[in-house]
C-alpha atoms as a PDB file:
ATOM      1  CA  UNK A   1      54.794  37.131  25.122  1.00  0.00           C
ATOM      2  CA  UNK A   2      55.085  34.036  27.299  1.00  0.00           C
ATOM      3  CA  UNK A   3      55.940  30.286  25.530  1.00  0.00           C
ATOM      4  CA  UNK A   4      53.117  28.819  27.426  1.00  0.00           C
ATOM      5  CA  UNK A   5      50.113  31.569  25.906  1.00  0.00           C
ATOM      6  CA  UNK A   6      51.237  30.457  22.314  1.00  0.00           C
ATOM      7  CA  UNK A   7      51.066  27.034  22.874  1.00  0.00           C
ATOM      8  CA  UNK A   8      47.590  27.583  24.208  1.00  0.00           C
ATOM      9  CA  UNK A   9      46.075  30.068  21.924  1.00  0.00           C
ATOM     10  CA  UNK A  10      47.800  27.559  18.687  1.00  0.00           C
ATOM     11  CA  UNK A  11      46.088  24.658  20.340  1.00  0.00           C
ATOM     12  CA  UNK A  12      42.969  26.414  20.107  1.00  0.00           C
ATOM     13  CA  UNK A  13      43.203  26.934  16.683  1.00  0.00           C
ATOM     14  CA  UNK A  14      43.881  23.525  15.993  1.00  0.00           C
ATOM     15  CA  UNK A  15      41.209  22.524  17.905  1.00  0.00           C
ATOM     16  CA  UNK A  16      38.811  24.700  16.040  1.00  0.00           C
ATOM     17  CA  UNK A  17      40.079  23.634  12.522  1.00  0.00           C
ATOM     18  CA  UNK A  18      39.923  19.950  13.213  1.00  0.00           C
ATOM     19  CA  UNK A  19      36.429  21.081  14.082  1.00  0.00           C
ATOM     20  CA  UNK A  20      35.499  22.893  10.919  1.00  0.00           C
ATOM     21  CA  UNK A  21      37.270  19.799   8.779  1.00  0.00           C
ATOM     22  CA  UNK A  22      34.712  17.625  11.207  1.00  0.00           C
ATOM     23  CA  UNK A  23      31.695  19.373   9.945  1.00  0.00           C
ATOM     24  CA  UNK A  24      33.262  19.767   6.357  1.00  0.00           C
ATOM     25  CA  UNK A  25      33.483  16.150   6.315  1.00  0.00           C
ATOM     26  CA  UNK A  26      30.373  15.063   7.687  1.00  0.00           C
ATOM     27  CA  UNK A  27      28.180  17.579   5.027  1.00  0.00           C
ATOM     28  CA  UNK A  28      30.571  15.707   2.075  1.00  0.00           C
ATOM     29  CA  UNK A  29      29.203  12.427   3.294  1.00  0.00           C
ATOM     30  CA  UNK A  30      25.481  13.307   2.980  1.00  0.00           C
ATOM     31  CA  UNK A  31      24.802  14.242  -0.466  1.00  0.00           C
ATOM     32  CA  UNK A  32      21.424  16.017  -0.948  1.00  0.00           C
ATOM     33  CA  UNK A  33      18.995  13.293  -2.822  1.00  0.00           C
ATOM     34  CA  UNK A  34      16.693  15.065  -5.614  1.00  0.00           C
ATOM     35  CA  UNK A  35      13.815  12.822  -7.199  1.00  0.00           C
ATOM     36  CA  UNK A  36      12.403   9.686  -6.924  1.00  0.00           C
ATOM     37  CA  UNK A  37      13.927   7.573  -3.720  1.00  0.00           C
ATOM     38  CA  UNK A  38      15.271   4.793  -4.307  1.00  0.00           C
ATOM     39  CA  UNK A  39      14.030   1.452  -4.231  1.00  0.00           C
ATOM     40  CA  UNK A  40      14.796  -0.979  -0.863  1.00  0.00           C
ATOM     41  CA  UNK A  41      15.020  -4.497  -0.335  1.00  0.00           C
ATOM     42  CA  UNK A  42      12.492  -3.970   2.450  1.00  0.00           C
ATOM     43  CA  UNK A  43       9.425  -2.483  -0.448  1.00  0.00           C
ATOM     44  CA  UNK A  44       6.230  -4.195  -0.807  1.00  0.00           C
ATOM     45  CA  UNK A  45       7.023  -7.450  -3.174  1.00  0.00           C
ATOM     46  CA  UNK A  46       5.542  -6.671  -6.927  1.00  0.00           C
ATOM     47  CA  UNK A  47       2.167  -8.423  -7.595  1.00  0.00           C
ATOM     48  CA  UNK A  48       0.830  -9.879 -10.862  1.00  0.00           C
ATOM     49  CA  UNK A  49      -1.431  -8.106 -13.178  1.00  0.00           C
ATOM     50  CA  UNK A  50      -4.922  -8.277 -11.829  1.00  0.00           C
ATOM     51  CA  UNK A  51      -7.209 -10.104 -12.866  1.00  0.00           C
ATOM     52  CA  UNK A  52     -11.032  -9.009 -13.580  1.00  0.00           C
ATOM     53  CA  UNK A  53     -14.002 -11.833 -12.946  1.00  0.00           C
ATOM     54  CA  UNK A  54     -16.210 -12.399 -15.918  1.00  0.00           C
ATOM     55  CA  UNK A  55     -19.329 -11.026 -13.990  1.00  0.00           C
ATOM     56  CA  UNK A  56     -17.177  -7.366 -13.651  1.00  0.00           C
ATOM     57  CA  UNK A  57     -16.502  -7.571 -17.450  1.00  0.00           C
ATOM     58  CA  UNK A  58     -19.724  -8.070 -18.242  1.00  0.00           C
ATOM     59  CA  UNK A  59     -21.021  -5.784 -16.498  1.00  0.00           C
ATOM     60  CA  UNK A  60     -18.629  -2.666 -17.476  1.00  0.00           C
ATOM     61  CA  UNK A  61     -19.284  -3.858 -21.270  1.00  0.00           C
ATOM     62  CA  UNK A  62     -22.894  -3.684 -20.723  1.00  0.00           C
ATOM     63  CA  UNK A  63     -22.508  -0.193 -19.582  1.00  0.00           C
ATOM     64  CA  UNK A  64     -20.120   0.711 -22.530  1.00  0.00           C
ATOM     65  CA  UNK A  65     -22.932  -0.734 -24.530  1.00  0.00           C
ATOM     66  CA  UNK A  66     -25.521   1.476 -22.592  1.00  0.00           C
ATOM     67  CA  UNK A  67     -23.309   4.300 -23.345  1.00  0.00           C
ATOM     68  CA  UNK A  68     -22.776   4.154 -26.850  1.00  0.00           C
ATOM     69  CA  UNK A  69     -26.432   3.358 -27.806  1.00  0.00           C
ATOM     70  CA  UNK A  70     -27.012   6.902 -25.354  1.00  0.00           C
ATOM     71  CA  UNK A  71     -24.797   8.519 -28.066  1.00  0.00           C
ATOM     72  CA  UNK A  72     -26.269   6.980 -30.671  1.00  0.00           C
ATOM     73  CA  UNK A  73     -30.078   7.521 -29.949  1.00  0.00           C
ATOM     74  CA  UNK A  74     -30.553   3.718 -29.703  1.00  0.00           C
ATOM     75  CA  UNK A  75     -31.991   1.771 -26.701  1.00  0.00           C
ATOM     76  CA  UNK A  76     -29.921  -1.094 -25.741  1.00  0.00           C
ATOM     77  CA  UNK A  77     -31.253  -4.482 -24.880  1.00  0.00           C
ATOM     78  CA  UNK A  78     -29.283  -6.202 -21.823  1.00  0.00           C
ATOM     79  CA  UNK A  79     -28.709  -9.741 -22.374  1.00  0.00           C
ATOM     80  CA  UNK A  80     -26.980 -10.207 -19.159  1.00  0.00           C
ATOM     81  CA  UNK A  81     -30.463  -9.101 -17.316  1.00  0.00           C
ATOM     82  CA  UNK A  82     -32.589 -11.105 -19.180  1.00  0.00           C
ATOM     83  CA  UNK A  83     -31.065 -14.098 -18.888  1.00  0.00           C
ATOM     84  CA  UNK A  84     -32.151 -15.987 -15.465  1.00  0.00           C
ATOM     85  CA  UNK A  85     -29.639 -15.911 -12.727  1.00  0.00           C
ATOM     86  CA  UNK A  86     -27.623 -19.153 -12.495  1.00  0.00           C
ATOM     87  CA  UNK A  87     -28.623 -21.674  -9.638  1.00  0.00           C
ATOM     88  CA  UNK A  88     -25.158 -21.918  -7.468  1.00  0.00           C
ATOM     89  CA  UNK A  89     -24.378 -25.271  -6.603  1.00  0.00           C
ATOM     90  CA  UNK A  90     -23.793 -24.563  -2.924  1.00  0.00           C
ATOM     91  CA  UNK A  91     -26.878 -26.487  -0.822  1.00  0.00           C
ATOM     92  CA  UNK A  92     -28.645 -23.891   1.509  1.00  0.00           C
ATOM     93  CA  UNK A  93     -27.108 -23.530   5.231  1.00  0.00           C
ATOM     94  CA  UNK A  94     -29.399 -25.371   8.017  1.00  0.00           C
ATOM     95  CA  UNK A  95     -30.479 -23.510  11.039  1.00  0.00           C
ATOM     96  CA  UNK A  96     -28.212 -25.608  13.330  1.00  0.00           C
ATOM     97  CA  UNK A  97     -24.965 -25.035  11.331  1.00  0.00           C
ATOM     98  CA  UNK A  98     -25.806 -21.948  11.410  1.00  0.00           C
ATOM     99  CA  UNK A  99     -25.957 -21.742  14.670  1.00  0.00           C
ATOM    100  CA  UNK A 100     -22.495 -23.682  15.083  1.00  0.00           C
ATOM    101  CA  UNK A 101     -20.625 -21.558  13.224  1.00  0.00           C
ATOM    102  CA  UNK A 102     -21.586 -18.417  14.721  1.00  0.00           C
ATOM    103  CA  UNK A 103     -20.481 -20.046  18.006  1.00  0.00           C
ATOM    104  CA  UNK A 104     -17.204 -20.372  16.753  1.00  0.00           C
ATOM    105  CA  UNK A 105     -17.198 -16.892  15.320  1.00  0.00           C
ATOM    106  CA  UNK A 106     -17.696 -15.542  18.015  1.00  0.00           C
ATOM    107  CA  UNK A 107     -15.459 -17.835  20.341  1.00  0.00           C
ATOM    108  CA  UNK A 108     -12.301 -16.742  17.457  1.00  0.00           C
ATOM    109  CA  UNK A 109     -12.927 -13.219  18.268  1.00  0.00           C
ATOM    110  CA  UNK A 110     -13.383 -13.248  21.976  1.00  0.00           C
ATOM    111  CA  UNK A 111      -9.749 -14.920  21.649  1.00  0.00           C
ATOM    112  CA  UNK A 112      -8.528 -12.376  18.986  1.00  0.00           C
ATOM    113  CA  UNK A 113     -10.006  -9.664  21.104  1.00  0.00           C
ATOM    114  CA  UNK A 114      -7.994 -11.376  24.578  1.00  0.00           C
ATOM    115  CA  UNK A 115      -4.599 -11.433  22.998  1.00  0.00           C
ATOM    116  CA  UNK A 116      -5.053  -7.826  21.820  1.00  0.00           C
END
């Protein structure tokens, strides 16, 4: 056998173990991740509790109240229906600033809708 084959055919070997260490290597350095992932820097920041206005609560309490009163056989007087709607203090919108703000309503968008 000729010196110079050798060298060749032991160079290919090399070549294809440094290879297979290569690809040994890179599965080692990529562990497979089971479960939950884990948390980033880059999640959503956590918000408070929420909170529930006292027109919602009263309202899901007068259903609870409906409900149990159902079970019960009972009708249910709702207080929260009787009682007369409160006035808000808000004064009612004229026709003209009406009329100005839909202007600029509609001036916002046209810009929203030209930078889009």
């Amino acid at each position: 056998m000729d010196i110079q084959s050798i060298v060749a055919q032991l160079r290919q070997e090399a070549s294809r173990i440094e290879q297979a260490i290569a690809a040994l290597v890179g599965l080692g350095s990529e562990p497979v991740m089971r479960g939950r992932p884990r948390k980033t820097s880059d999640a959503k920041p956590a918000r408070g509790p929420r909170r529930m206005s006292a027109a919602a609560r009263a309202k899901i309490a007068a259903a609870q109240r409906a409900r149990w009163a159902k079970q019960k056989g009972q009708t249910v007087t709702n207080k929260a229906a009787a009682a007369p709607k409160k006035a808000s203090n808000r004064k009612p919108m004229s026709p003209a600033m009406r009329k100005k703000l839909s202007a600029m309503m509609k001036a916002r968008w046209a810009e929203r809708k030209r930078k889009a």
